[in-house]
PDB file of N, CA and C in Angstrom:
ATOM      1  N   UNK A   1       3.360 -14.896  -7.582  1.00  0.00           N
ATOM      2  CA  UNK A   1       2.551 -15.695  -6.671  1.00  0.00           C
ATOM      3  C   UNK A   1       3.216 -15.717  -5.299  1.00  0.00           C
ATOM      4  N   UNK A   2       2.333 -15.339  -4.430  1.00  0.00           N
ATOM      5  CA  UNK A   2       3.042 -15.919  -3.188  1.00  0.00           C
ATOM      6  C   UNK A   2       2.256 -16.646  -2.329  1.00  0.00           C
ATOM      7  N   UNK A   3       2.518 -17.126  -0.860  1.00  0.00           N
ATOM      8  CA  UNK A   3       2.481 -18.558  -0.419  1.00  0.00           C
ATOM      9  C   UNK A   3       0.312 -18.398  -0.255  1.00  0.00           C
ATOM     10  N   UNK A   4       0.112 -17.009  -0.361  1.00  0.00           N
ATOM     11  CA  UNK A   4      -1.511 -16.567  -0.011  1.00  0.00           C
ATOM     12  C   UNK A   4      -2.255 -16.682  -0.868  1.00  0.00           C
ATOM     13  N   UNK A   5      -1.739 -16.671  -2.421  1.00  0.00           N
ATOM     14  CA  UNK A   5      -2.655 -16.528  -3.464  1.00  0.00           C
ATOM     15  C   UNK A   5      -2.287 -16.795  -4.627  1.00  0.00           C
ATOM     16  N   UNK A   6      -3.020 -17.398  -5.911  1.00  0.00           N
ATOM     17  CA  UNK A   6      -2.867 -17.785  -6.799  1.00  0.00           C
ATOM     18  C   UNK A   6      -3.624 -17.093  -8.094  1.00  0.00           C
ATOM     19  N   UNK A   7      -2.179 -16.132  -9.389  1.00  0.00           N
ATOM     20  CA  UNK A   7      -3.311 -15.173  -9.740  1.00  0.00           C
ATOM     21  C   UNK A   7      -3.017 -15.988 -10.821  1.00  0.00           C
ATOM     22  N   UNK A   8      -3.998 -16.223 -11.614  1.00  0.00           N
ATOM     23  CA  UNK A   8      -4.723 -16.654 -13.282  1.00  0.00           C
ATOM     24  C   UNK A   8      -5.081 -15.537 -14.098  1.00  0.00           C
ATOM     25  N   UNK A   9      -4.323 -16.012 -15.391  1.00  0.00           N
ATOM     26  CA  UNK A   9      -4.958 -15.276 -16.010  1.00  0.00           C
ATOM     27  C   UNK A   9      -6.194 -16.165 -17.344  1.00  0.00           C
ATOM     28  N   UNK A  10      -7.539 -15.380 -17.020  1.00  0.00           N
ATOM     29  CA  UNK A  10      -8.066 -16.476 -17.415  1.00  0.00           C
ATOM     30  C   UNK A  10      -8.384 -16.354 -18.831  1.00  0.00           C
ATOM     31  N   UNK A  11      -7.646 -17.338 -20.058  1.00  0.00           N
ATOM     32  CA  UNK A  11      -8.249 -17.431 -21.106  1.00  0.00           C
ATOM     33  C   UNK A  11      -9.648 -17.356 -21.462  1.00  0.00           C
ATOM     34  N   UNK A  12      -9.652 -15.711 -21.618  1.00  0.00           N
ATOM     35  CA  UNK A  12     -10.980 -15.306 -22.093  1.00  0.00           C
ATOM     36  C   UNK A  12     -10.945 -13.948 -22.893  1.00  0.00           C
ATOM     37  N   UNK A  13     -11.993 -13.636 -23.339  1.00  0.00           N
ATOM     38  CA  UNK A  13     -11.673 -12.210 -24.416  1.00  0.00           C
ATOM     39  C   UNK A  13     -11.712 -11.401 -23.786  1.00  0.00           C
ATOM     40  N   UNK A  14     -12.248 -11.250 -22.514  1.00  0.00           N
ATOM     41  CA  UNK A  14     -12.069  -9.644 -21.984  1.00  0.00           C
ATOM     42  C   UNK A  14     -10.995  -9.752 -20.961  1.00  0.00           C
ATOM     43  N   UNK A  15      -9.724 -11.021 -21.036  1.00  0.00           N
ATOM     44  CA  UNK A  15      -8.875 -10.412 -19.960  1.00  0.00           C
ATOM     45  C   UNK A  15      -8.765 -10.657 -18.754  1.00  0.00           C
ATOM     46  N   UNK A  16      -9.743 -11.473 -17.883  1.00  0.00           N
ATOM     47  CA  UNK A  16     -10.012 -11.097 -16.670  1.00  0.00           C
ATOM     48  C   UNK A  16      -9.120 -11.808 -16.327  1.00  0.00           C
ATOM     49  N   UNK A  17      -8.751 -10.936 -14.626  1.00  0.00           N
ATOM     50  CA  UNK A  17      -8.146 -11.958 -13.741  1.00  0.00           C
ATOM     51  C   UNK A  17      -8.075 -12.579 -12.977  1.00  0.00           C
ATOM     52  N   UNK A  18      -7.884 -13.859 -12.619  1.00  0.00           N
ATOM     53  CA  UNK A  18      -8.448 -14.912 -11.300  1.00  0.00           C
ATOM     54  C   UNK A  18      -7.512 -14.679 -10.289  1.00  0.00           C
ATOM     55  N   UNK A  19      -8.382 -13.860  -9.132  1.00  0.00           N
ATOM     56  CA  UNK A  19      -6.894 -14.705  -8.246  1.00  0.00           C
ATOM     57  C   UNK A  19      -7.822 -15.513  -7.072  1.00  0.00           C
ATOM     58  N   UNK A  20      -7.061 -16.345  -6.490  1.00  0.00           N
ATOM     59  CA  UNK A  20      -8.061 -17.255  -5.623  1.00  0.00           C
ATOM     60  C   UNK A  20      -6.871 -17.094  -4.637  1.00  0.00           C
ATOM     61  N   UNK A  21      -7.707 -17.002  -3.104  1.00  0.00           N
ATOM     62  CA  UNK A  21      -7.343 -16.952  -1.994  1.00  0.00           C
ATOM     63  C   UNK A  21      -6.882 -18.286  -1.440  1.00  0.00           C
ATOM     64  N   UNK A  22      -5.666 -18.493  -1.555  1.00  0.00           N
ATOM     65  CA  UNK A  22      -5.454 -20.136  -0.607  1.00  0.00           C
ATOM     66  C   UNK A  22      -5.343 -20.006   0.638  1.00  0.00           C
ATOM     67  N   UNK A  23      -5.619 -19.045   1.294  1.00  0.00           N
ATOM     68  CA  UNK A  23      -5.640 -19.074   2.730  1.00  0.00           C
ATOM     69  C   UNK A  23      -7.065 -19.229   3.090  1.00  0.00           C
ATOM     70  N   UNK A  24      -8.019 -18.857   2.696  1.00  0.00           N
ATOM     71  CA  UNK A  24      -9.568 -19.495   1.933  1.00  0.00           C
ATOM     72  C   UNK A  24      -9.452 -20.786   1.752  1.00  0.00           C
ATOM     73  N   UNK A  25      -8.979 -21.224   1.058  1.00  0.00           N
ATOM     74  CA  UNK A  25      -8.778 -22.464   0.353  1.00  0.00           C
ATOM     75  C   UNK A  25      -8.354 -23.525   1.383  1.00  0.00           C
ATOM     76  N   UNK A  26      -7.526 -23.246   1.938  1.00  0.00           N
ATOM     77  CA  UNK A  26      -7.141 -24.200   3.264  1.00  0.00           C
ATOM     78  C   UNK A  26      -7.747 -24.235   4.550  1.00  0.00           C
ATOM     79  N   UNK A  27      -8.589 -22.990   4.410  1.00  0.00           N
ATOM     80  CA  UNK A  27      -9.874 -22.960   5.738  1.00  0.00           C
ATOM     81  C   UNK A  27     -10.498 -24.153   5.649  1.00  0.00           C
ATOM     82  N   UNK A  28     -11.451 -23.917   4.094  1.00  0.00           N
ATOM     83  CA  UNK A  28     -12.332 -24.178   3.746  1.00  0.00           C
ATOM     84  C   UNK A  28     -11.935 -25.968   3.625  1.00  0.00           C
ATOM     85  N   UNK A  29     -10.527 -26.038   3.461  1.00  0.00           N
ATOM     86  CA  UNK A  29     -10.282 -28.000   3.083  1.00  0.00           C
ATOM     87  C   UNK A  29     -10.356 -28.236   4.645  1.00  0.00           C
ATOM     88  N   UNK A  30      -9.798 -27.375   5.711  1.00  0.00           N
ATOM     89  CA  UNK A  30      -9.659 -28.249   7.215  1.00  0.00           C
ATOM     90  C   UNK A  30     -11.121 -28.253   7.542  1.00  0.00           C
ATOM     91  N   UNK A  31     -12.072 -27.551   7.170  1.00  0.00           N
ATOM     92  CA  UNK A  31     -13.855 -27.621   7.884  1.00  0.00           C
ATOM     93  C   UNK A  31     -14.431 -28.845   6.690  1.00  0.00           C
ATOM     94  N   UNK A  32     -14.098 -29.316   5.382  1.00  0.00           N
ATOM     95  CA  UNK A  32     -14.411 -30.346   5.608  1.00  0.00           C
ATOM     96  C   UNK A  32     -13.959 -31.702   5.997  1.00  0.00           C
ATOM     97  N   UNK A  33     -12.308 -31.189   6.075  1.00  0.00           N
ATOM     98  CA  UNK A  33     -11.738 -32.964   6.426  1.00  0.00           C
ATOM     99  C   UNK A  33     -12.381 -33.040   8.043  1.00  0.00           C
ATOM    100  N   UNK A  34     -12.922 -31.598   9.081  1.00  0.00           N
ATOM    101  CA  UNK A  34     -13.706 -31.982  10.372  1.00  0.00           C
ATOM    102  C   UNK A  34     -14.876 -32.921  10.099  1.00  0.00           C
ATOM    103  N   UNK A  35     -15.398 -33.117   9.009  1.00  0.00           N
ATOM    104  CA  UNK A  35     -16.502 -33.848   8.963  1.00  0.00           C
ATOM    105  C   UNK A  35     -16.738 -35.107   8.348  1.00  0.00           C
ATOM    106  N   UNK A  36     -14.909 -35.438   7.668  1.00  0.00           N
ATOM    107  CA  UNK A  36     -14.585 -36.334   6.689  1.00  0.00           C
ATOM    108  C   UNK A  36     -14.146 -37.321   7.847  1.00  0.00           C
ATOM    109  N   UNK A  37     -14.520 -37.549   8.930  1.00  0.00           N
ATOM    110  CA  UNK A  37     -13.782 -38.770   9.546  1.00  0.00           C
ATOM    111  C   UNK A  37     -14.798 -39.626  10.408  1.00  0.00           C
ATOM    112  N   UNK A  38     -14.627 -40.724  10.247  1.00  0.00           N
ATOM    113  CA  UNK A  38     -15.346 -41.821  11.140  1.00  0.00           C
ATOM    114  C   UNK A  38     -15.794 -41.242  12.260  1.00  0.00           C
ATOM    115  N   UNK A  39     -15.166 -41.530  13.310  1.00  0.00           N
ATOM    116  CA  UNK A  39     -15.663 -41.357  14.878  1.00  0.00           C
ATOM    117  C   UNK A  39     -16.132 -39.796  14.987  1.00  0.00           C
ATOM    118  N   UNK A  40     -15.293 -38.678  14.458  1.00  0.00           N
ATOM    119  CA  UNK A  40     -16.273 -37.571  14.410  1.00  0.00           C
ATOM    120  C   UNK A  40     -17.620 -37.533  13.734  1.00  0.00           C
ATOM    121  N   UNK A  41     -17.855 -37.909  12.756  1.00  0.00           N
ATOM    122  CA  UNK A  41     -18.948 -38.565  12.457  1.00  0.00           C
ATOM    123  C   UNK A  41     -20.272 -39.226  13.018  1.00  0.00           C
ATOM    124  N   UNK A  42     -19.731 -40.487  14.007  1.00  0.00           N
ATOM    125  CA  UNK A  42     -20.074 -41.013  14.858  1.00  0.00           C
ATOM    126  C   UNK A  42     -20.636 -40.110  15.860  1.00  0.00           C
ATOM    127  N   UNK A  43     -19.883 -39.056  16.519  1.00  0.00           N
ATOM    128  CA  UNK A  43     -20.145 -37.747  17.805  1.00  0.00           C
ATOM    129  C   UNK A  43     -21.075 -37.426  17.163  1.00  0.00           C
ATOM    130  N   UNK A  44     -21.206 -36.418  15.644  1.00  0.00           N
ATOM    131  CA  UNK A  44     -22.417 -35.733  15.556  1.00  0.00           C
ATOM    132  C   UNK A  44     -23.282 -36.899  15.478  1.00  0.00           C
ATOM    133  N   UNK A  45     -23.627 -38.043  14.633  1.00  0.00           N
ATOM    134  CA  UNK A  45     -24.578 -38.723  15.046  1.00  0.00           C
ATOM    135  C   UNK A  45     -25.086 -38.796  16.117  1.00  0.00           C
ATOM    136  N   UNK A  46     -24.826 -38.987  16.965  1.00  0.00           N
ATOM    137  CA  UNK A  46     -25.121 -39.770  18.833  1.00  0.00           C
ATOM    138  C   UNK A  46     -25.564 -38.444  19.515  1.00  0.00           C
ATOM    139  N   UNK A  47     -24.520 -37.079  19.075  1.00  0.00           N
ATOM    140  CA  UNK A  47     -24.735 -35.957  19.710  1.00  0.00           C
ATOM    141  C   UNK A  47     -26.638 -35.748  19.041  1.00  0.00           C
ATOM    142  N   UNK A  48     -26.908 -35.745  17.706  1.00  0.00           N
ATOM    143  CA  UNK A  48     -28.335 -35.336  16.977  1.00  0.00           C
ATOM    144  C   UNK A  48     -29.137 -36.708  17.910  1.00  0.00           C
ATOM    145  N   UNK A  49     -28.943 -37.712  18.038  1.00  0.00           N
ATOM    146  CA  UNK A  49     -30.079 -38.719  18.315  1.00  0.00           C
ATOM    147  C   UNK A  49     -30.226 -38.091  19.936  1.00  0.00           C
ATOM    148  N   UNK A  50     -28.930 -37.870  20.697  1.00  0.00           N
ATOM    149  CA  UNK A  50     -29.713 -37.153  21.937  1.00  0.00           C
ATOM    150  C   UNK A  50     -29.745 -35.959  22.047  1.00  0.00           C
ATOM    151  N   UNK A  51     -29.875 -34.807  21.213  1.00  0.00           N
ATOM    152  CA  UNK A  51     -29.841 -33.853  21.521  1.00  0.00           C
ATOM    153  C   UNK A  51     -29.000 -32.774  21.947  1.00  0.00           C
ATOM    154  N   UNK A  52     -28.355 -33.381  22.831  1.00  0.00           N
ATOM    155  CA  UNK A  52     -27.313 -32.572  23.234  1.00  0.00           C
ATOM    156  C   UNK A  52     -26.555 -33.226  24.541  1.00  0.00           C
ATOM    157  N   UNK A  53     -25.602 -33.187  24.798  1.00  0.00           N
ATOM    158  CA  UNK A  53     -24.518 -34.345  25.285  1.00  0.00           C
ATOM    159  C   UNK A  53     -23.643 -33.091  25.931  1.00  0.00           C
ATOM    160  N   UNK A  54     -22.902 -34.166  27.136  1.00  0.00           N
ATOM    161  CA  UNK A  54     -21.624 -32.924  27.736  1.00  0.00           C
ATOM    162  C   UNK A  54     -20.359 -34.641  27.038  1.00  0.00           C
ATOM    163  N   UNK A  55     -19.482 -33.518  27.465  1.00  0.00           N
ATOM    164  CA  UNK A  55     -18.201 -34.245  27.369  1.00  0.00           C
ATOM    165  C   UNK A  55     -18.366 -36.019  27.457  1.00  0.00           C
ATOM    166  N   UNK A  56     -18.752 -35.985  29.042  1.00  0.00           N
ATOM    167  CA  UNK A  56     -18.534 -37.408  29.691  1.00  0.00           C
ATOM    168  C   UNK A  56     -19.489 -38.084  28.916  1.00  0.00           C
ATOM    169  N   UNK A  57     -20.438 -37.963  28.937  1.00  0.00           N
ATOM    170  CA  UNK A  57     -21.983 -38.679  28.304  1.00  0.00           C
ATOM    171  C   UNK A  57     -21.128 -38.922  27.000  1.00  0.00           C
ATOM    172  N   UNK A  58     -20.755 -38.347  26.219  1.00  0.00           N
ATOM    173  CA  UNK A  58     -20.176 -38.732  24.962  1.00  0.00           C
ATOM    174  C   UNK A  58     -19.284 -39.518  24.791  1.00  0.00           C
ATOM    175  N   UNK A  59     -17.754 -39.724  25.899  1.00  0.00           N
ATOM    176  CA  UNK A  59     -17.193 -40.377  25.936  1.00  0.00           C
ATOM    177  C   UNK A  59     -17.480 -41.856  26.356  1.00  0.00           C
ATOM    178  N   UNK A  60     -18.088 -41.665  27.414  1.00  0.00           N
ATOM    179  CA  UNK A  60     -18.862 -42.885  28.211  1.00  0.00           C
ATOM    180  C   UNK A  60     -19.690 -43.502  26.791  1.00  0.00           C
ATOM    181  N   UNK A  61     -20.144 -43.229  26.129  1.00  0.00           N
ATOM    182  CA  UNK A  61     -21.129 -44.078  25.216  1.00  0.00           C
ATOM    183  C   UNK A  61     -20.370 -44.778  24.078  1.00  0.00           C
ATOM    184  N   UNK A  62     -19.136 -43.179  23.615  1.00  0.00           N
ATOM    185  CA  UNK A  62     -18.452 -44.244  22.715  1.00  0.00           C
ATOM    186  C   UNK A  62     -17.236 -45.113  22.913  1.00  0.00           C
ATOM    187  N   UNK A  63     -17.115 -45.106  24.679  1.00  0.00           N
ATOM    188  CA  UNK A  63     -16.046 -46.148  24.803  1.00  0.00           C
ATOM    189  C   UNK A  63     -14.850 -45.175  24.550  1.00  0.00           C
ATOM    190  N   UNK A  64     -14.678 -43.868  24.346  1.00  0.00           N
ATOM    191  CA  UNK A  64     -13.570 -43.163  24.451  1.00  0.00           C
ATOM    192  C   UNK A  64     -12.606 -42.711  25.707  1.00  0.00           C
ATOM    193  N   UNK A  65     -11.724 -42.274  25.650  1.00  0.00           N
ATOM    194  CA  UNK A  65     -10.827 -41.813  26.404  1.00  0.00           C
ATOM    195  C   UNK A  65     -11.153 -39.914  26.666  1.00  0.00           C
ATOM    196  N   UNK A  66     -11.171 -39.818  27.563  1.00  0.00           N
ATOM    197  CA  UNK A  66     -12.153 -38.552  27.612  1.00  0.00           C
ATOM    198  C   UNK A  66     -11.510 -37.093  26.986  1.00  0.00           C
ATOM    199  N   UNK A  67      -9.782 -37.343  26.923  1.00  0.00           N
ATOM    200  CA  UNK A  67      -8.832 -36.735  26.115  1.00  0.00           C
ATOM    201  C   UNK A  67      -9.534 -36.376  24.564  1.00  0.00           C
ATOM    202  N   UNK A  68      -9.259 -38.395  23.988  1.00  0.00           N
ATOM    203  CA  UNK A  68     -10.221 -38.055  22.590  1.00  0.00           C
ATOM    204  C   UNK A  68     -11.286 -37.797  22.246  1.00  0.00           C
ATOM    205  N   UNK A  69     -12.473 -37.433  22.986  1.00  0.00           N
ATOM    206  CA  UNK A  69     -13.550 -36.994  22.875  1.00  0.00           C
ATOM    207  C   UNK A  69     -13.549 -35.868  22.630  1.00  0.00           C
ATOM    208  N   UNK A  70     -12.439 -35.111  23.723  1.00  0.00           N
ATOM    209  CA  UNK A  70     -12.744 -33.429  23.740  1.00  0.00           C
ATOM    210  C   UNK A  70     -11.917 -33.187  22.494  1.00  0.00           C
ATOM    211  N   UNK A  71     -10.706 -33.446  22.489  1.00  0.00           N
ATOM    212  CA  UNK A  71      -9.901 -32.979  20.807  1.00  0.00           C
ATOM    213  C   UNK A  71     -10.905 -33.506  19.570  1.00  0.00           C
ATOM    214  N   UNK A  72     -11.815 -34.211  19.442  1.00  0.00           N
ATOM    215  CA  UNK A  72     -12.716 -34.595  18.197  1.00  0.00           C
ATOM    216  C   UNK A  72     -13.520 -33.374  18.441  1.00  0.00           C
ATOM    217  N   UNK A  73     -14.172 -33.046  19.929  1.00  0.00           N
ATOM    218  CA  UNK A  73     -15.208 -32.120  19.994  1.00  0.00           C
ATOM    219  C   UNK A  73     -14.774 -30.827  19.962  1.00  0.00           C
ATOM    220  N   UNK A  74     -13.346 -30.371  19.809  1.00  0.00           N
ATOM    221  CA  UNK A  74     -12.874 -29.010  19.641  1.00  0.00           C
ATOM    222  C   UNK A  74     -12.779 -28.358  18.146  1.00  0.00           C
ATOM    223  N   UNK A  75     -11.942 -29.707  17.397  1.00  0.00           N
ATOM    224  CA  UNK A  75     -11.821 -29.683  16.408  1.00  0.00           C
ATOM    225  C   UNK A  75     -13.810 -29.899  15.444  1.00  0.00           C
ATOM    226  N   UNK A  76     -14.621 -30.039  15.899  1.00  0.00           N
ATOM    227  CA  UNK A  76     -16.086 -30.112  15.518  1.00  0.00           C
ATOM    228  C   UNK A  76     -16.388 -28.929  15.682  1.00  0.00           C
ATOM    229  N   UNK A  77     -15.964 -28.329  17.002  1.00  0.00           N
ATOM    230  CA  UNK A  77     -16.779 -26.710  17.613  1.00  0.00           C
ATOM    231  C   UNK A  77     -15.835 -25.516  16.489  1.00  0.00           C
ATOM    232  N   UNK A  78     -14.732 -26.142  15.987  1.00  0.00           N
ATOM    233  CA  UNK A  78     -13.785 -24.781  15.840  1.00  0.00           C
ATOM    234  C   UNK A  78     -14.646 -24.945  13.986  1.00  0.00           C
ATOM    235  N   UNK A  79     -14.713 -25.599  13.609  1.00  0.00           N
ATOM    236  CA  UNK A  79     -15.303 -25.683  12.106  1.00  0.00           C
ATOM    237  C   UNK A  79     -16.581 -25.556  12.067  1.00  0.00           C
ATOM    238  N   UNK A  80     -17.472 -25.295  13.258  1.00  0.00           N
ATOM    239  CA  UNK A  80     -18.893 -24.730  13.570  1.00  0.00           C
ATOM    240  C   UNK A  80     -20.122 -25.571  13.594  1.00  0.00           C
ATOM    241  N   UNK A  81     -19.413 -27.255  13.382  1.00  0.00           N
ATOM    242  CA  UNK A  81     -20.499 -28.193  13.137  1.00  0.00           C
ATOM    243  C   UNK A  81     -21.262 -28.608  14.453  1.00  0.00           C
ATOM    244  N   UNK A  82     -20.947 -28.113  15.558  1.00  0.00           N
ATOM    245  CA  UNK A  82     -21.268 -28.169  17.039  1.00  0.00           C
ATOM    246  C   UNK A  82     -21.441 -27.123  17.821  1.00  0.00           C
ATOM    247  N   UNK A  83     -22.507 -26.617  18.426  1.00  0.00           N
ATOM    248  CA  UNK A  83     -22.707 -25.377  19.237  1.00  0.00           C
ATOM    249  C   UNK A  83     -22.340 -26.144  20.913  1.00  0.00           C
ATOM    250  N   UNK A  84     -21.973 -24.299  21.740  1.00  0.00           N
ATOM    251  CA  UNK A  84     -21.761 -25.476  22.900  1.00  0.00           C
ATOM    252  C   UNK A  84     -22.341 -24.044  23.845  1.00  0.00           C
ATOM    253  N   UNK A  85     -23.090 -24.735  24.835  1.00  0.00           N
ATOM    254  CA  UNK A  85     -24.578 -24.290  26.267  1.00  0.00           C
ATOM    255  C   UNK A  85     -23.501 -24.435  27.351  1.00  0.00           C
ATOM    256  N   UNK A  86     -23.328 -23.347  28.229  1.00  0.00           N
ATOM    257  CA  UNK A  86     -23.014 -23.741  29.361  1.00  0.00           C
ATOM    258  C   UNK A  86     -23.994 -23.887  30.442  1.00  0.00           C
ATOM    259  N   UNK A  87     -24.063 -24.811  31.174  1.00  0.00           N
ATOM    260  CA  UNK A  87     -25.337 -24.978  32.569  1.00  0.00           C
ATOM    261  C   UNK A  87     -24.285 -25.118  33.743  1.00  0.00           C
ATOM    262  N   UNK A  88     -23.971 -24.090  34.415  1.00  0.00           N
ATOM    263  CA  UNK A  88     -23.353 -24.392  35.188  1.00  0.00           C
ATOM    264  C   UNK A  88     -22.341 -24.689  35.297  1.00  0.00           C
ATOM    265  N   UNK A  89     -21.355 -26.154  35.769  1.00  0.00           N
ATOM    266  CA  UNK A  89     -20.418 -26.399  35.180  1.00  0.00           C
ATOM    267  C   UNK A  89     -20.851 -27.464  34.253  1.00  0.00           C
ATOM    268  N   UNK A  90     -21.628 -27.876  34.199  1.00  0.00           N
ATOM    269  CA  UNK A  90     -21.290 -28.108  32.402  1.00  0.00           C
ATOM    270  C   UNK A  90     -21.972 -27.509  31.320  1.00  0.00           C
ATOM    271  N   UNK A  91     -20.693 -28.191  30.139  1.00  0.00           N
ATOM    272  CA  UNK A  91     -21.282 -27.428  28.828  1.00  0.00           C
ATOM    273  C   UNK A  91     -21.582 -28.766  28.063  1.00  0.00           C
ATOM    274  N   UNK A  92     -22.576 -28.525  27.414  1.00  0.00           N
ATOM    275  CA  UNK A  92     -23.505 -29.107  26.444  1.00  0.00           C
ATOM    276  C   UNK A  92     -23.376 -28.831  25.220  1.00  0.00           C
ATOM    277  N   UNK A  93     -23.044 -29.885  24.465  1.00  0.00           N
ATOM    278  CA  UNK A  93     -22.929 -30.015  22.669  1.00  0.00           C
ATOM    279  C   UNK A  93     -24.242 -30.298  22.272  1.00  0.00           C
ATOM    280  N   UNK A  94     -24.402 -29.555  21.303  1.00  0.00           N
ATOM    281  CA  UNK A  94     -25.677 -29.442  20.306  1.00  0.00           C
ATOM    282  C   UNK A  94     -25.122 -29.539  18.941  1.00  0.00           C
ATOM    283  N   UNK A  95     -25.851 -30.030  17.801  1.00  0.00           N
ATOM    284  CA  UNK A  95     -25.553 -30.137  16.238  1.00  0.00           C
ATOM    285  C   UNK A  95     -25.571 -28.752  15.604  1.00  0.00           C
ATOM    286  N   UNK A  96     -25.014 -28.134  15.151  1.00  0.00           N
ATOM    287  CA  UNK A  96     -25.397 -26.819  14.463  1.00  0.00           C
ATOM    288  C   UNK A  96     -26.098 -27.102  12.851  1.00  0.00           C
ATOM    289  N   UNK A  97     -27.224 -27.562  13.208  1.00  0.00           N
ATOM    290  CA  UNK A  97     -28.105 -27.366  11.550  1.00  0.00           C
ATOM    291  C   UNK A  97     -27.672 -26.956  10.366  1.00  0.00           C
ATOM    292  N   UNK A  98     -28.073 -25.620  11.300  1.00  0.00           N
ATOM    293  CA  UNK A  98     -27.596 -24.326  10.022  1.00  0.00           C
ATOM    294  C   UNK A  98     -26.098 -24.687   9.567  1.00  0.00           C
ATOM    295  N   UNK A  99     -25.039 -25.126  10.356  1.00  0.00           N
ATOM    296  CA  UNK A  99     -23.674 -25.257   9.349  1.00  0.00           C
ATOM    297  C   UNK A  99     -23.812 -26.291   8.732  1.00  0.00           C
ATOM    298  N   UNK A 100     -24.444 -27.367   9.294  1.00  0.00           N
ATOM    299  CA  UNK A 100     -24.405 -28.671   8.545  1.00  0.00           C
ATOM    300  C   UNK A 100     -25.710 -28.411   7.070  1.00  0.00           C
ATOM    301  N   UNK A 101     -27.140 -27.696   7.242  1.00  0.00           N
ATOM    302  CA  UNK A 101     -27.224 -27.172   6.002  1.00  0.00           C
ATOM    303  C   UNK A 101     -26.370 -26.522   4.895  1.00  0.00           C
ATOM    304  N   UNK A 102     -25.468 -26.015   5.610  1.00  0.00           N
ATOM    305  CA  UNK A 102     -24.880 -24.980   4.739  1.00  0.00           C
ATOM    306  C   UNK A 102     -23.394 -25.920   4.218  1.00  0.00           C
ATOM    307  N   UNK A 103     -23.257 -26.384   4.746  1.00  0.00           N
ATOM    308  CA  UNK A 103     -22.179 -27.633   4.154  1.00  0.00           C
ATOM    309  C   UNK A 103     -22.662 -28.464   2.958  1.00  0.00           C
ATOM    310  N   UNK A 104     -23.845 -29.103   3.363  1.00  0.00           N
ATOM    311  CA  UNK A 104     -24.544 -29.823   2.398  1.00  0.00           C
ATOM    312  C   UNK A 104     -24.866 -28.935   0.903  1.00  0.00           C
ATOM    313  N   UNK A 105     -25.362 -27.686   1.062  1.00  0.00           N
ATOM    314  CA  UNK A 105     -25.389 -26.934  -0.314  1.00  0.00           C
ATOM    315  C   UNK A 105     -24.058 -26.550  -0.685  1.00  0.00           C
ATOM    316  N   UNK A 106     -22.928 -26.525  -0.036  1.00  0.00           N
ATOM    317  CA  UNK A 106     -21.874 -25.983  -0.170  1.00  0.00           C
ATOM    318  C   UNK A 106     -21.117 -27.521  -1.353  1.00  0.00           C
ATOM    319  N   UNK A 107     -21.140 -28.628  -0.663  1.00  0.00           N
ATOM    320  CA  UNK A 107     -20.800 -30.097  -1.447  1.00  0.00           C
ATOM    321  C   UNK A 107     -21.721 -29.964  -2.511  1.00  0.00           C
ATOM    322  N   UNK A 108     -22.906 -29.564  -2.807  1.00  0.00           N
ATOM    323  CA  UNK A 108     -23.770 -30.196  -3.721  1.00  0.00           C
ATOM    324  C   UNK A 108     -23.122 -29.246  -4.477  1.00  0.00           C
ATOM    325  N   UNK A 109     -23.418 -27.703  -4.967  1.00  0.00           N
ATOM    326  CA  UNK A 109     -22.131 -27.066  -5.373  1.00  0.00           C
ATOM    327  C   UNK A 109     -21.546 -27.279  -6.238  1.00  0.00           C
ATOM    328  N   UNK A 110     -20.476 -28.113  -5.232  1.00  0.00           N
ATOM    329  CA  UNK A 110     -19.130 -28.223  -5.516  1.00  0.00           C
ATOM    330  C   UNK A 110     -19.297 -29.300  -6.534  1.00  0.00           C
ATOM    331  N   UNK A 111     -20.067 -30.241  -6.400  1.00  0.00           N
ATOM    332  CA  UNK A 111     -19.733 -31.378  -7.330  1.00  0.00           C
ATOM    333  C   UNK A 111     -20.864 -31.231  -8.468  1.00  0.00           C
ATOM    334  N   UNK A 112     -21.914 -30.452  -8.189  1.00  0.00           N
ATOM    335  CA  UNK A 112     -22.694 -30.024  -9.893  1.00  0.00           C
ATOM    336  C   UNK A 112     -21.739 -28.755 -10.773  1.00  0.00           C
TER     337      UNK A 112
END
């Protein structure tokens, strides 16, 4: 075993072998702890009820520090739950559907 992967061998009659990718595995735990937290939470909410938001508009509403807005909204954009429009100089956050669909079948999944 080394620090990338974990091989099994899986009690079964034909032998087979598991190996599972933990570098996979630790992608896949940091894109949902992006969605496992309060106030990020809060952003995509506020971001879906208006549509689409820049930086300031977001901070300004939730009473943030405009620092923590953008590190919540980087860490949102880098796990794909947020698309981002540039107009000029500004850029505009939008909800990404499609990842947040694909999250939701991804949990349901996981726990049937």
């Amino acid at each position: 075993m080394n620090n990338y992967s974990l091989t099994l061998n899986a009690a079964s009659e034909n032998g087979t072998i598991l190996k599972v990718d933990l570098l996979q595995v630790k992608k896949a735990a940091l894109i949902l702890r992006a969605v496992n937290h309060k106030l990020r939470q809060e952003i995509l909410k506020l971001i879906d009820e208006l549509g689409k938001v820049t930086v300031t508009e977001l901070y300004v509403k939730l009473r943030l520090e405009q620092s923590v807005a953008s590190q919540h909204l980087a860490i949102l954009r880098k796990a794909g739950f947020v698309k981002t429009i540039r107009d000029g100089k500004f850029i505009y956050y939008s909800v990404n559907m499609a990842r947040m669909q694909d999250l939701n079948k991804f949990v349901e999944q996981l726990l049937n």
